[in-house]
Structures are given as C-alpha cells and as structure tokens.
PDB file of N, CA and C in Angstrom:
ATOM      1  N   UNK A   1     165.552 159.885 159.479  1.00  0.00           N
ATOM      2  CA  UNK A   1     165.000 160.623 160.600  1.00  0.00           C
ATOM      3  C   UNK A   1     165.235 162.107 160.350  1.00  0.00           C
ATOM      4  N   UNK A   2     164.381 162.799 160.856  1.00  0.00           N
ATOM      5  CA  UNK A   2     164.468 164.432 160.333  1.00  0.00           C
ATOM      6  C   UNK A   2     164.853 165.336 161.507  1.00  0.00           C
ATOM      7  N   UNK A   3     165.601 166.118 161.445  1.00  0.00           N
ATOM      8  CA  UNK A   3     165.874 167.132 162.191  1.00  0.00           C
ATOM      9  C   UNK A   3     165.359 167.306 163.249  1.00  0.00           C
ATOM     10  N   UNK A   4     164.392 167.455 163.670  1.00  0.00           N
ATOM     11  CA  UNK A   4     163.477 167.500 164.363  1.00  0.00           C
ATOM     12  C   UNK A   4     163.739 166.121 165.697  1.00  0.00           C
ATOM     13  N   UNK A   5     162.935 165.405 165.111  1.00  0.00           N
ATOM     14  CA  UNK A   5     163.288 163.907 165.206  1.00  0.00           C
ATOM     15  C   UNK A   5     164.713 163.647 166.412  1.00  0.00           C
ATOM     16  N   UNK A   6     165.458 163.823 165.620  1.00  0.00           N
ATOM     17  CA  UNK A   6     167.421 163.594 166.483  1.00  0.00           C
ATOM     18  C   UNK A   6     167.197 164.673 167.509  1.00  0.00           C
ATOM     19  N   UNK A   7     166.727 166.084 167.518  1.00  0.00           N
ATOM     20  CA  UNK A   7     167.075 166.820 168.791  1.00  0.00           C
ATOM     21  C   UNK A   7     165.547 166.166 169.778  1.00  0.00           C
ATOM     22  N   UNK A   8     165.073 166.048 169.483  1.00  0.00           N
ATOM     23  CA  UNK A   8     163.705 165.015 170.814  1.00  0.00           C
ATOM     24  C   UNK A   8     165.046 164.262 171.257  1.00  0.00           C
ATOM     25  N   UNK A   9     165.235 162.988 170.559  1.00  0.00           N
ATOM     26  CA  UNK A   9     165.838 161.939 170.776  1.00  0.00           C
ATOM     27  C   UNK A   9     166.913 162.384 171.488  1.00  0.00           C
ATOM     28  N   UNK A  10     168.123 163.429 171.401  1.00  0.00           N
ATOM     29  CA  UNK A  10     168.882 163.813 171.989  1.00  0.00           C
ATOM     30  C   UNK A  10     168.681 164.173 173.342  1.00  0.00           C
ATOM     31  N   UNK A  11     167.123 165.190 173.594  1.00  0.00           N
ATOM     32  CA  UNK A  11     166.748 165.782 174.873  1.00  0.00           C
ATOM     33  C   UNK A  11     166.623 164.586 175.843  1.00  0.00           C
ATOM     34  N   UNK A  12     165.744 163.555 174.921  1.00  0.00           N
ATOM     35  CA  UNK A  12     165.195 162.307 176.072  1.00  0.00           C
ATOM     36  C   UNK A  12     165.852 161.884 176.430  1.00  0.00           C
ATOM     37  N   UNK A  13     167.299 161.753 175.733  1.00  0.00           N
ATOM     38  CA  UNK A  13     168.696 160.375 175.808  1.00  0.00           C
ATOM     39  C   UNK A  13     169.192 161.029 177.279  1.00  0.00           C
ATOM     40  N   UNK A  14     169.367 162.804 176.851  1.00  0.00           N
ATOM     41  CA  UNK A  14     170.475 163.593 177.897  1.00  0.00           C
ATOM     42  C   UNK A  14     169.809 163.360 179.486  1.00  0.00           C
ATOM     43  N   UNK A  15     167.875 163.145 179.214  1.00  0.00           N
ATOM     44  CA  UNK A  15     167.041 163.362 180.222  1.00  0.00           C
ATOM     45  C   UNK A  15     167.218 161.904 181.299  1.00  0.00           C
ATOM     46  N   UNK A  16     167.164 160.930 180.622  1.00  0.00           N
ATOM     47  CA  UNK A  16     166.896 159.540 181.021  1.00  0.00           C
ATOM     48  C   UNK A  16     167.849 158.621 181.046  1.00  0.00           C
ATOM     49  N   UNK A  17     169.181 158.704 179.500  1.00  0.00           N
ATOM     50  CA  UNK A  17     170.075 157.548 179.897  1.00  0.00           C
ATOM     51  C   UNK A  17     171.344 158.009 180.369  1.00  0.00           C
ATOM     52  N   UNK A  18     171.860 159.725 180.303  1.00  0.00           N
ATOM     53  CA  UNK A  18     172.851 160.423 180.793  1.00  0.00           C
ATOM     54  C   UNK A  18     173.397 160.161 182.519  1.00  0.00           C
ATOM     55  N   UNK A  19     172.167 160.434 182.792  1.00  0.00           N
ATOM     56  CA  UNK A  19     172.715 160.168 184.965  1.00  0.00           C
ATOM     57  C   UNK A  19     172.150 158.647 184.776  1.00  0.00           C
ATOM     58  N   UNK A  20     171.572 157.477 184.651  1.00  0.00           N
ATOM     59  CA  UNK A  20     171.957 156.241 184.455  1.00  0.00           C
ATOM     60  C   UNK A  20     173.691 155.883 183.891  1.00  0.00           C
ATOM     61  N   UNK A  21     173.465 156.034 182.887  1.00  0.00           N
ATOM     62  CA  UNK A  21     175.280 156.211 182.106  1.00  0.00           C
ATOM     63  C   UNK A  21     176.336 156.681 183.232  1.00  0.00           C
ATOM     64  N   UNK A  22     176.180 157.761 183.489  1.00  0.00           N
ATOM     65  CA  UNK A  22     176.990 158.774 184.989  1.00  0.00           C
ATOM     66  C   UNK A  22     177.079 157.519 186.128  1.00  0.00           C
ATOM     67  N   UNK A  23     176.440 157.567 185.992  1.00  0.00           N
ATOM     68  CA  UNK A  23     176.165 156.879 187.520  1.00  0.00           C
ATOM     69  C   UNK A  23     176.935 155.640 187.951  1.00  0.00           C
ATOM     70  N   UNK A  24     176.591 154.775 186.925  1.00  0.00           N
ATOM     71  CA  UNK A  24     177.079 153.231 186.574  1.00  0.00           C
ATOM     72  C   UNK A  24     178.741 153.516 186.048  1.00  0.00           C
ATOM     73  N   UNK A  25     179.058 154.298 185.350  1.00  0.00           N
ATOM     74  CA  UNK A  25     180.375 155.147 185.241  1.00  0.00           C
ATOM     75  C   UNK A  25     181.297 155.315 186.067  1.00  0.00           C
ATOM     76  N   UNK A  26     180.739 156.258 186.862  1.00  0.00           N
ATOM     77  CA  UNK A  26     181.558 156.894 187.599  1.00  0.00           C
ATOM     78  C   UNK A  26     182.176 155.501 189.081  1.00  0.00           C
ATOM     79  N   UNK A  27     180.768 154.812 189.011  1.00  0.00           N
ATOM     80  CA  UNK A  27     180.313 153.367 189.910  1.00  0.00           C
ATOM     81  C   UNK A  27     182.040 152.330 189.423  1.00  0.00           C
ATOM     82  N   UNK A  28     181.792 152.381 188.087  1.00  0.00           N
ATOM     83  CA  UNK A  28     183.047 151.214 187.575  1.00  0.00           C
ATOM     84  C   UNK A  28     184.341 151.679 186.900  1.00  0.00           C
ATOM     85  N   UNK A  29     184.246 152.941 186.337  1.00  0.00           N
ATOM     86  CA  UNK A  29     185.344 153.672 185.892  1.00  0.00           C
ATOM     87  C   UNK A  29     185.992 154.449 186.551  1.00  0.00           C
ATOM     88  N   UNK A  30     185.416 155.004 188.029  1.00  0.00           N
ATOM     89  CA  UNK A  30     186.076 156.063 188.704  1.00  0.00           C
ATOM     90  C   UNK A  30     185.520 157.102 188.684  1.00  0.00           C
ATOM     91  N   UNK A  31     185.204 157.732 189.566  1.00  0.00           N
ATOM     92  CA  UNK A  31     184.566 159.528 189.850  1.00  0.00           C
ATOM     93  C   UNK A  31     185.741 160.643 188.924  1.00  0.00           C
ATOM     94  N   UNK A  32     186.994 160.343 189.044  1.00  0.00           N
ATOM     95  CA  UNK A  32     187.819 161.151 188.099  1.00  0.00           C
ATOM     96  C   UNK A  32     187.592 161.003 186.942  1.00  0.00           C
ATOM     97  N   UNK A  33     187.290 160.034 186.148  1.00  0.00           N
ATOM     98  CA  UNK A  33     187.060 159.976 184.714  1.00  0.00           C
ATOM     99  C   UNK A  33     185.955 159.796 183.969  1.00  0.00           C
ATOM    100  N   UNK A  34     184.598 159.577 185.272  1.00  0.00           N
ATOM    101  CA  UNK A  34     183.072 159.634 184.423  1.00  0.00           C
ATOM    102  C   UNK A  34     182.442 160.573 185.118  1.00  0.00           C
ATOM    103  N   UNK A  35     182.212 161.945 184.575  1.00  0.00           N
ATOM    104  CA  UNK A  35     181.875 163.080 184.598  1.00  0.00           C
ATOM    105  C   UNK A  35     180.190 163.054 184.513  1.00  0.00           C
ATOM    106  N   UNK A  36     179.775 163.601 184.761  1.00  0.00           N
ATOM    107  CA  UNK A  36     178.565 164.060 183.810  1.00  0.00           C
ATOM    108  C   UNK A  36     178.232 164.391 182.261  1.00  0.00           C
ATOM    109  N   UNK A  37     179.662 165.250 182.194  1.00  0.00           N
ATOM    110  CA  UNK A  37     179.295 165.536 180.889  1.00  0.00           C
ATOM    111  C   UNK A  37     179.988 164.933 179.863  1.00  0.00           C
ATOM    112  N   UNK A  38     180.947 164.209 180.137  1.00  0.00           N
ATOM    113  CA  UNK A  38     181.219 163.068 179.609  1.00  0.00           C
ATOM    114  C   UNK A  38     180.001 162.044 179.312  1.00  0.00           C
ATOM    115  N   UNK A  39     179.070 161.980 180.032  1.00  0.00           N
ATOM    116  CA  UNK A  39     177.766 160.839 179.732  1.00  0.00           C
ATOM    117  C   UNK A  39     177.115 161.912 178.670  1.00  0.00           C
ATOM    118  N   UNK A  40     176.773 163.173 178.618  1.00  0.00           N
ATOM    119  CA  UNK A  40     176.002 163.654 177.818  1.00  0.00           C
ATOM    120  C   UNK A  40     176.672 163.937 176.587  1.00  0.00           C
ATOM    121  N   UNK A  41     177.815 163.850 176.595  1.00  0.00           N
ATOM    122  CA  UNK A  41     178.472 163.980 175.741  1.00  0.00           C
ATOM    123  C   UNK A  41     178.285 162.714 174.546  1.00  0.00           C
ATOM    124  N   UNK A  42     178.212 161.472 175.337  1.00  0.00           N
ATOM    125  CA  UNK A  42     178.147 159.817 175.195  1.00  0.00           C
ATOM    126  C   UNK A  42     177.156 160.206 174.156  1.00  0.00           C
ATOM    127  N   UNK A  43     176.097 160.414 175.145  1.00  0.00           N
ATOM    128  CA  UNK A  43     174.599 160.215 174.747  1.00  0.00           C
ATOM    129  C   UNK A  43     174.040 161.118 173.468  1.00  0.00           C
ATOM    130  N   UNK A  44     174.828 162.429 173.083  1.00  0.00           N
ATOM    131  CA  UNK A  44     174.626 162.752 172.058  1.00  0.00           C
ATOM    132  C   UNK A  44     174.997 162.667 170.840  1.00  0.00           C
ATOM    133  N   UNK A  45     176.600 162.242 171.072  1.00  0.00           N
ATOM    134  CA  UNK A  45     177.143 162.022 170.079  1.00  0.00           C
ATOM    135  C   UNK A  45     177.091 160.127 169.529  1.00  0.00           C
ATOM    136  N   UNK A  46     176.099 159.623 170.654  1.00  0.00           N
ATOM    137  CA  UNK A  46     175.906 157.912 170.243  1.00  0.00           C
ATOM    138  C   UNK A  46     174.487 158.347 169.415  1.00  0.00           C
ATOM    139  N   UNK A  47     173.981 159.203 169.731  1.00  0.00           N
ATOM    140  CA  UNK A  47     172.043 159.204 169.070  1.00  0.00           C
ATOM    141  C   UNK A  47     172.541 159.778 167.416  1.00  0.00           C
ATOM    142  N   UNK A  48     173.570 160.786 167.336  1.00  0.00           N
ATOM    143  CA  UNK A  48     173.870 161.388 166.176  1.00  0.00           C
ATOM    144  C   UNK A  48     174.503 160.323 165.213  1.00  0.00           C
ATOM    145  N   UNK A  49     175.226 159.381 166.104  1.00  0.00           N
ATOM    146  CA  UNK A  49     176.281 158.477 165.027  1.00  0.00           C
ATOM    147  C   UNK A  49     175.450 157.395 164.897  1.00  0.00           C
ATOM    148  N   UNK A  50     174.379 157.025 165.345  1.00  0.00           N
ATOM    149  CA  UNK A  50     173.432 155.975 165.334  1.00  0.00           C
ATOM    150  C   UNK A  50     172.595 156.649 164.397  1.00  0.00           C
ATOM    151  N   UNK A  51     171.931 157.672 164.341  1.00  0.00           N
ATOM    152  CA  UNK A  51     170.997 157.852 163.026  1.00  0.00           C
ATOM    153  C   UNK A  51     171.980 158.169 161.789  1.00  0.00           C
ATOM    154  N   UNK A  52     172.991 158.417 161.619  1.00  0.00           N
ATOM    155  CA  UNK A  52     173.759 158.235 160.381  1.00  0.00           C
ATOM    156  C   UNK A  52     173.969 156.875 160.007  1.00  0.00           C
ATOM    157  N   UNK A  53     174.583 156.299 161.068  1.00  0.00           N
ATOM    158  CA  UNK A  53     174.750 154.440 160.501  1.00  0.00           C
ATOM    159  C   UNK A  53     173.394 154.007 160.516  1.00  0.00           C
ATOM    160  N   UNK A  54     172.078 154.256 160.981  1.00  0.00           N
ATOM    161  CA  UNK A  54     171.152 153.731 160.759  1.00  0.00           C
ATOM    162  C   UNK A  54     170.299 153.974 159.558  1.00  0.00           C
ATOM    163  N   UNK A  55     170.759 155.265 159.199  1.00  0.00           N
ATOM    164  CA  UNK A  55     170.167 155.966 157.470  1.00  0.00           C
ATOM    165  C   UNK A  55     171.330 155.071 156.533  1.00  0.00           C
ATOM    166  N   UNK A  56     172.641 155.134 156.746  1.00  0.00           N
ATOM    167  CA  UNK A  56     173.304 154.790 155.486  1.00  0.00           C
ATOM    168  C   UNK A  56     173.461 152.920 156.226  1.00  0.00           C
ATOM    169  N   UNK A  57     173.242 151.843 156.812  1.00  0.00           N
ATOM    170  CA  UNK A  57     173.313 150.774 156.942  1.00  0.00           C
ATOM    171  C   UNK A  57     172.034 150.331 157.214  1.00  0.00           C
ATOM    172  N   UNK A  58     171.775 148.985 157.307  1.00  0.00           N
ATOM    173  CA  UNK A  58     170.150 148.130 157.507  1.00  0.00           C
ATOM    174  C   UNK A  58     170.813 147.468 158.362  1.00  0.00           C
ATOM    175  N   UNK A  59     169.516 146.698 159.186  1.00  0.00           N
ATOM    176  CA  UNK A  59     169.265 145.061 159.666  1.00  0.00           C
ATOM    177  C   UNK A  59     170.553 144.985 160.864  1.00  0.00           C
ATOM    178  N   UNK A  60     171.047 144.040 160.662  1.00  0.00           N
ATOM    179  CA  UNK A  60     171.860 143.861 161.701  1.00  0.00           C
ATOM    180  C   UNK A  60     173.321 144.175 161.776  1.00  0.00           C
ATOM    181  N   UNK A  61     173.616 144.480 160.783  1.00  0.00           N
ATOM    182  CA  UNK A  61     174.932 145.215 160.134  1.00  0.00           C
ATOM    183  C   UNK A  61     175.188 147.202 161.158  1.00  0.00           C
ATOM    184  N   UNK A  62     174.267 147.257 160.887  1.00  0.00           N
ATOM    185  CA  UNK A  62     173.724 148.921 161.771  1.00  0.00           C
ATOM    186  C   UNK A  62     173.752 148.540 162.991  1.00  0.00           C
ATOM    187  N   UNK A  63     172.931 147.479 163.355  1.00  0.00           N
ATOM    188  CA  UNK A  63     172.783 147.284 164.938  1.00  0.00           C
ATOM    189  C   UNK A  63     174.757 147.227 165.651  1.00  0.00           C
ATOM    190  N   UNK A  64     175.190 146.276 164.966  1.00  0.00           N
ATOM    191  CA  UNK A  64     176.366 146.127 165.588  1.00  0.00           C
ATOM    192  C   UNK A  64     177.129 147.426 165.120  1.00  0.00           C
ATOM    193  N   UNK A  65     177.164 148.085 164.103  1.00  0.00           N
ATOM    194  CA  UNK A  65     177.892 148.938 164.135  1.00  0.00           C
ATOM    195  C   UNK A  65     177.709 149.935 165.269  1.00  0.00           C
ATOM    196  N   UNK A  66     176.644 150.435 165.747  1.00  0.00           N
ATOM    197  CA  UNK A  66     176.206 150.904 166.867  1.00  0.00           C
ATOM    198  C   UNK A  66     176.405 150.734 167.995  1.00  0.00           C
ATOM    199  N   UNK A  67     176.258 149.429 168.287  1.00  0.00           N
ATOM    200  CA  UNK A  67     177.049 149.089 169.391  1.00  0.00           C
ATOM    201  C   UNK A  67     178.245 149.220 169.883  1.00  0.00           C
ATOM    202  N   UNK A  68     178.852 148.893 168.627  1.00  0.00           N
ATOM    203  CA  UNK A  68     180.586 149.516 168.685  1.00  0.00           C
ATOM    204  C   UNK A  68     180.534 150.913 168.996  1.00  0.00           C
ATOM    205  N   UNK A  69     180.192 151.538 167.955  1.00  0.00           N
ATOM    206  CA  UNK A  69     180.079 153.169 168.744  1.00  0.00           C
ATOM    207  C   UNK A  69     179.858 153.581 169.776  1.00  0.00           C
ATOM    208  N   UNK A  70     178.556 153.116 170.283  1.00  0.00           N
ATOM    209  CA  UNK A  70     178.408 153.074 171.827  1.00  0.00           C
ATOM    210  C   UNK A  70     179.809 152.796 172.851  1.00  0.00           C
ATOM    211  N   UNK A  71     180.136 151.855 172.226  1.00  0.00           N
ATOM    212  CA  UNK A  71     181.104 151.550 173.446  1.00  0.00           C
ATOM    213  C   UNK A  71     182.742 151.766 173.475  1.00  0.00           C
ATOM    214  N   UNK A  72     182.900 152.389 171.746  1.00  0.00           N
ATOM    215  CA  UNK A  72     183.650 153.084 171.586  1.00  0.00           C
ATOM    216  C   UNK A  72     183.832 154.505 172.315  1.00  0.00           C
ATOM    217  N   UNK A  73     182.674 155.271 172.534  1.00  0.00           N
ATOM    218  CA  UNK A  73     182.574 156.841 172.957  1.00  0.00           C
ATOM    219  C   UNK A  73     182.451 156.428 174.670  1.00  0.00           C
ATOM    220  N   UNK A  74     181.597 155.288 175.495  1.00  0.00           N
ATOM    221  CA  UNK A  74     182.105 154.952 176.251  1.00  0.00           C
ATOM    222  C   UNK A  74     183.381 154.700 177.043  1.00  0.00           C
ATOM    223  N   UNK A  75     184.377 154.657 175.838  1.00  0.00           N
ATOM    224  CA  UNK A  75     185.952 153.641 176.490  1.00  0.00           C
ATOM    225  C   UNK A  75     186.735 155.129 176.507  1.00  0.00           C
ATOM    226  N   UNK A  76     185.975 155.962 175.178  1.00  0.00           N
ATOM    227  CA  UNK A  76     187.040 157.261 175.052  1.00  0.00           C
ATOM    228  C   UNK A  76     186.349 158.374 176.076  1.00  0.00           C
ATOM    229  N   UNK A  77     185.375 158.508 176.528  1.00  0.00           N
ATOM    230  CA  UNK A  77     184.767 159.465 177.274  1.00  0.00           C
ATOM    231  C   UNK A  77     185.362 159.028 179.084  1.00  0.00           C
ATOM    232  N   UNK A  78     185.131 157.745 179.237  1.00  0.00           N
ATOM    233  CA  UNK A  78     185.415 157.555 180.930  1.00  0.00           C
ATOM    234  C   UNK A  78     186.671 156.659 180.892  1.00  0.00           C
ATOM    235  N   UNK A  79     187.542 157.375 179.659  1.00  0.00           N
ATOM    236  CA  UNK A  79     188.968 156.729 179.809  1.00  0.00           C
ATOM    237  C   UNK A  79     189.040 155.430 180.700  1.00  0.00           C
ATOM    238  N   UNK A  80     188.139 154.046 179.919  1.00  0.00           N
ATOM    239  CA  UNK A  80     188.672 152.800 180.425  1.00  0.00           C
ATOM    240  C   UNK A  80     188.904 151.850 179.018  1.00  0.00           C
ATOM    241  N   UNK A  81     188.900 150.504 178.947  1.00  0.00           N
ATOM    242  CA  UNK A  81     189.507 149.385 178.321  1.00  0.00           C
ATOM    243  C   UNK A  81     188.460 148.772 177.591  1.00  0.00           C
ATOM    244  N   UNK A  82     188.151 148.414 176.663  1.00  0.00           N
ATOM    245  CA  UNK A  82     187.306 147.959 175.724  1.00  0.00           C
ATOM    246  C   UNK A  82     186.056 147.186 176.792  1.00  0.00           C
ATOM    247  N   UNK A  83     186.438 146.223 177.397  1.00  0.00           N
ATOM    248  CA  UNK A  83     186.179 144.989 178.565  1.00  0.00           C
ATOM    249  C   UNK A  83     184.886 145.895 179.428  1.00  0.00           C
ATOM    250  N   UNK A  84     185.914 146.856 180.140  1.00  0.00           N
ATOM    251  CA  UNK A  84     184.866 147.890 181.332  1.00  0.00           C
ATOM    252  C   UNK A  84     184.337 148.891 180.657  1.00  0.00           C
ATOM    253  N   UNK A  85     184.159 149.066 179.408  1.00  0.00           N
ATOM    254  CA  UNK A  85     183.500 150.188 178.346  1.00  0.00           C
ATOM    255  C   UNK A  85     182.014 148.830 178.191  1.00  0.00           C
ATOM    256  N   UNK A  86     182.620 147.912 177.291  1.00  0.00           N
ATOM    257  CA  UNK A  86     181.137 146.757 177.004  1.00  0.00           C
ATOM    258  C   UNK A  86     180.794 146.721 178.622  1.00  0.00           C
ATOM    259  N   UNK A  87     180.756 146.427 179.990  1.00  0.00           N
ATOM    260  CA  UNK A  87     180.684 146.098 181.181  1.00  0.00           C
ATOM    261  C   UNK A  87     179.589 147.539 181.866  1.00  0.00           C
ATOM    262  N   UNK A  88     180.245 148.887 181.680  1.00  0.00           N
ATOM    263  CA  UNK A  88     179.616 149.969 181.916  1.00  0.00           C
ATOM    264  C   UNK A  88     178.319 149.811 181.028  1.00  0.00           C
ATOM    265  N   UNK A  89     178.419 149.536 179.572  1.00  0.00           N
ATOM    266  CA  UNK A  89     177.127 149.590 179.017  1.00  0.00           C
ATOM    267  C   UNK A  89     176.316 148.833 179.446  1.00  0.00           C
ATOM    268  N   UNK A  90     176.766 147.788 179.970  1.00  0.00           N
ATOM    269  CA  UNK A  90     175.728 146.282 180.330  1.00  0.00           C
ATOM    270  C   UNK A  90     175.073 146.361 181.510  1.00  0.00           C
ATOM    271  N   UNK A  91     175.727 147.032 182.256  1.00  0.00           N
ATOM    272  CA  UNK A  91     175.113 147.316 183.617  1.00  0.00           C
ATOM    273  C   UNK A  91     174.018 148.726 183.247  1.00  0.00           C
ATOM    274  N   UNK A  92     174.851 149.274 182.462  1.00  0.00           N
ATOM    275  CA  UNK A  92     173.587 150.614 182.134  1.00  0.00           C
ATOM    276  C   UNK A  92     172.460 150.626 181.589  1.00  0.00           C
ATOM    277  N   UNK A  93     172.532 149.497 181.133  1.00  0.00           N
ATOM    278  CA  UNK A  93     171.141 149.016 180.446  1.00  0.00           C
ATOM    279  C   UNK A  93     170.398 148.267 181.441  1.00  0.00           C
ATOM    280  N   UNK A  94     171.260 147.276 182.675  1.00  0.00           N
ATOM    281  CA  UNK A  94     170.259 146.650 183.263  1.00  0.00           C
ATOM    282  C   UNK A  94     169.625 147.611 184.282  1.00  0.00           C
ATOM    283  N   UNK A  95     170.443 148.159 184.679  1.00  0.00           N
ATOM    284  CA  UNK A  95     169.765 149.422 185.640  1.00  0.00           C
ATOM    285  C   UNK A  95     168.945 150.325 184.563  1.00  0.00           C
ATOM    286  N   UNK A  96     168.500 150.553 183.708  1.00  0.00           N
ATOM    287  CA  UNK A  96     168.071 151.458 183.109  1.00  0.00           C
ATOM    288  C   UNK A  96     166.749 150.513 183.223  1.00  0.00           C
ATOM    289  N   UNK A  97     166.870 149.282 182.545  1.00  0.00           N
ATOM    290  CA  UNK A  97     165.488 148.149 182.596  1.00  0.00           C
ATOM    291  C   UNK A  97     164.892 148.330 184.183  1.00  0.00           C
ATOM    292  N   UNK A  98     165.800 148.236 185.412  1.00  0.00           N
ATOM    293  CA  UNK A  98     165.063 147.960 186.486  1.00  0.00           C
ATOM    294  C   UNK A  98     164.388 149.288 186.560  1.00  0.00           C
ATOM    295  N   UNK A  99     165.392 150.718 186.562  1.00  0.00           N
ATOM    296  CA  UNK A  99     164.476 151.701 186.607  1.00  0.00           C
ATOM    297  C   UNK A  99     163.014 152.068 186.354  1.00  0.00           C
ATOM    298  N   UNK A 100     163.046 151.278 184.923  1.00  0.00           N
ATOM    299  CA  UNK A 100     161.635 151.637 184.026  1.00  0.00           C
ATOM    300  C   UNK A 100     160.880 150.788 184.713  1.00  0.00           C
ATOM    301  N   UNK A 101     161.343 149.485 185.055  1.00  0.00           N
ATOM    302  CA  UNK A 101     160.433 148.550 185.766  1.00  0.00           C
ATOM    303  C   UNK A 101     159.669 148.956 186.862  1.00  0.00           C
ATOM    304  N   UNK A 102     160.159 149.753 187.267  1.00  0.00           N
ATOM    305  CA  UNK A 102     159.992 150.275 189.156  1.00  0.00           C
ATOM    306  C   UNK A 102     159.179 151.195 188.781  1.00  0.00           C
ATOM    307  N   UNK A 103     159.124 152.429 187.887  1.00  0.00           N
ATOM    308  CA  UNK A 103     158.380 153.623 187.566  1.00  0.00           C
ATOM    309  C   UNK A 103     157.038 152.715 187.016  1.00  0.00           C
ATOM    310  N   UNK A 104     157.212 151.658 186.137  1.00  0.00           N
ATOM    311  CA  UNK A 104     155.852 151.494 185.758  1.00  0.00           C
ATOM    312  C   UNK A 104     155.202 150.418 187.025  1.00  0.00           C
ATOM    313  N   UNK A 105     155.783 150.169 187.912  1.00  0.00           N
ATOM    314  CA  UNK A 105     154.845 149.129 188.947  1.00  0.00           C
ATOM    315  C   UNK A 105     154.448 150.958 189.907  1.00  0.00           C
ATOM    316  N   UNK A 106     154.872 151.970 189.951  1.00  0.00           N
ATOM    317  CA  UNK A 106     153.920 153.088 190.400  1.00  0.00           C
ATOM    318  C   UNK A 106     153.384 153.667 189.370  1.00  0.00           C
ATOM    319  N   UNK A 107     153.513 153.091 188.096  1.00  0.00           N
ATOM    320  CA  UNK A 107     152.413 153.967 187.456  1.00  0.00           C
ATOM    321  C   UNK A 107     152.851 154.804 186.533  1.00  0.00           C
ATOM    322  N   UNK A 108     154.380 155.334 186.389  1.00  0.00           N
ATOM    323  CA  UNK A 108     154.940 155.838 185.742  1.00  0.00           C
ATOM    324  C   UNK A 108     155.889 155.431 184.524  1.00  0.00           C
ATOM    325  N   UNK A 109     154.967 155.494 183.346  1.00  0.00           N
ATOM    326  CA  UNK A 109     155.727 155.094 182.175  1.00  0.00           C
ATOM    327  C   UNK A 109     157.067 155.877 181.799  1.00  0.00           C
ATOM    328  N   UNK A 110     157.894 154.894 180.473  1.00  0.00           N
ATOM    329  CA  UNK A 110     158.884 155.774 180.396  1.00  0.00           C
ATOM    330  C   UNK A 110     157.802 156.571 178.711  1.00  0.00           C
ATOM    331  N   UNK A 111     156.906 156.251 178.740  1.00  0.00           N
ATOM    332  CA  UNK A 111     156.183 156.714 177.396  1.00  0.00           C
ATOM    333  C   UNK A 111     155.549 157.992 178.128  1.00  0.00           C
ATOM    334  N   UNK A 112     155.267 158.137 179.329  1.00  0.00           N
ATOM    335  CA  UNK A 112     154.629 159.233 179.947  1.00  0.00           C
ATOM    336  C   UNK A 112     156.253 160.338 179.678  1.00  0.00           C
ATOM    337  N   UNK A 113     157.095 159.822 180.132  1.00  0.00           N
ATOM    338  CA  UNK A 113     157.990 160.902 180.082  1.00  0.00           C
ATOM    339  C   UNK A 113     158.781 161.497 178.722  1.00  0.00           C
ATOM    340  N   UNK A 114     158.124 161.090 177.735  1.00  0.00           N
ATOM    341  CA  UNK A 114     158.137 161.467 176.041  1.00  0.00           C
ATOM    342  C   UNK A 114     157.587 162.862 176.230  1.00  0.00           C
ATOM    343  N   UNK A 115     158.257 163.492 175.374  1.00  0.00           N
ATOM    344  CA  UNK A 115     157.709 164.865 174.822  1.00  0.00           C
ATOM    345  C   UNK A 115     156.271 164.104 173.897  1.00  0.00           C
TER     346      UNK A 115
END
C-alpha cells in the first residue's frame, strides 16, 4: 500500500471507527481510561501496524496477527485485561455493523462517506 493509500485509510478509520471505538470504550472500560484520543490513537497506530504485517505476512497468518494488535493497543490504550480489550472490540464491530446498517436503510452508504 502506498503512502498515500495509509493516510486516506487513517482519515476514514479516525472519521468512522474512532467515536464507535470511544464510545463502546469508555461504555465497558470506564470514562477515566477511554479517552478519545486514546481511540484515535488505537485507530492509527492499528491501520499503520496492519499495513506493515499485511506487506511483510499473507493469508491468515496477517489476519490474526492483526487482530492481536488490535487488541493489544486496545488493552494498552483503555488500560483493561486481555478478556474486556477482545469484548470492547466485539461490541465495536457489532455496533459499527448496526450503524452502517441503519445509514444504508436511509440511504446512506459507508462507500458514500469515502474520500
């Protein structure tokens, strides 16, 4: 992926999965320890460590390594326990799915909101 490429991906992540992330965070980890910028923090430094393991690893080897990362920068960003780090992500994804669900039954893609 090229230069270019990672800062889009960064803007959209900070735009769309940052206050999802926050939210669900602050929801299960505590308002003292999931910040805002702790999620953007998440979200940039998971898109940066994901296109490195995804350039130097393949297939499903990358996928899980990623995941770990994810929920590694999760556990260290909203200071919780491996358990409510995987738990915060799981819920952040399902709320992230219903979100998109809801925008596209009015009409609003998450492809409309692409640069």
């Amino acid at each position: 992926m090229d230069f270019l490429g990672i800062i889009i991906q960064i803007v959209v992540g900070i735009i769309i999965v940052a206050p999802v992330l926050w939210l669900v965070g602050r929801s299960l980890a505590g308002r003292e320890n999931a910040k805002f910028t702790d999620a953007v923090w998440i979200v940039v430094l998971g898109t940066i460590i994901g296109a490195v393991v995804g350039a130097l690893a393949g297939g499903i080897v990358s996928s899980i390594l990623m995941l770990i990362a994810w929920i590694a920068l999760i556990k260290h960003f909203f200071d919780c326990g491996w358990l409510k780090a995987l738990l915060i992500a799981i819920v952040a994804v399902v709320v992230f799915v219903v979100i998109a669900a809801l925008l596209a039954l009015i009409g609003i893609g998450i492809i409309m909101l692409l640069p």
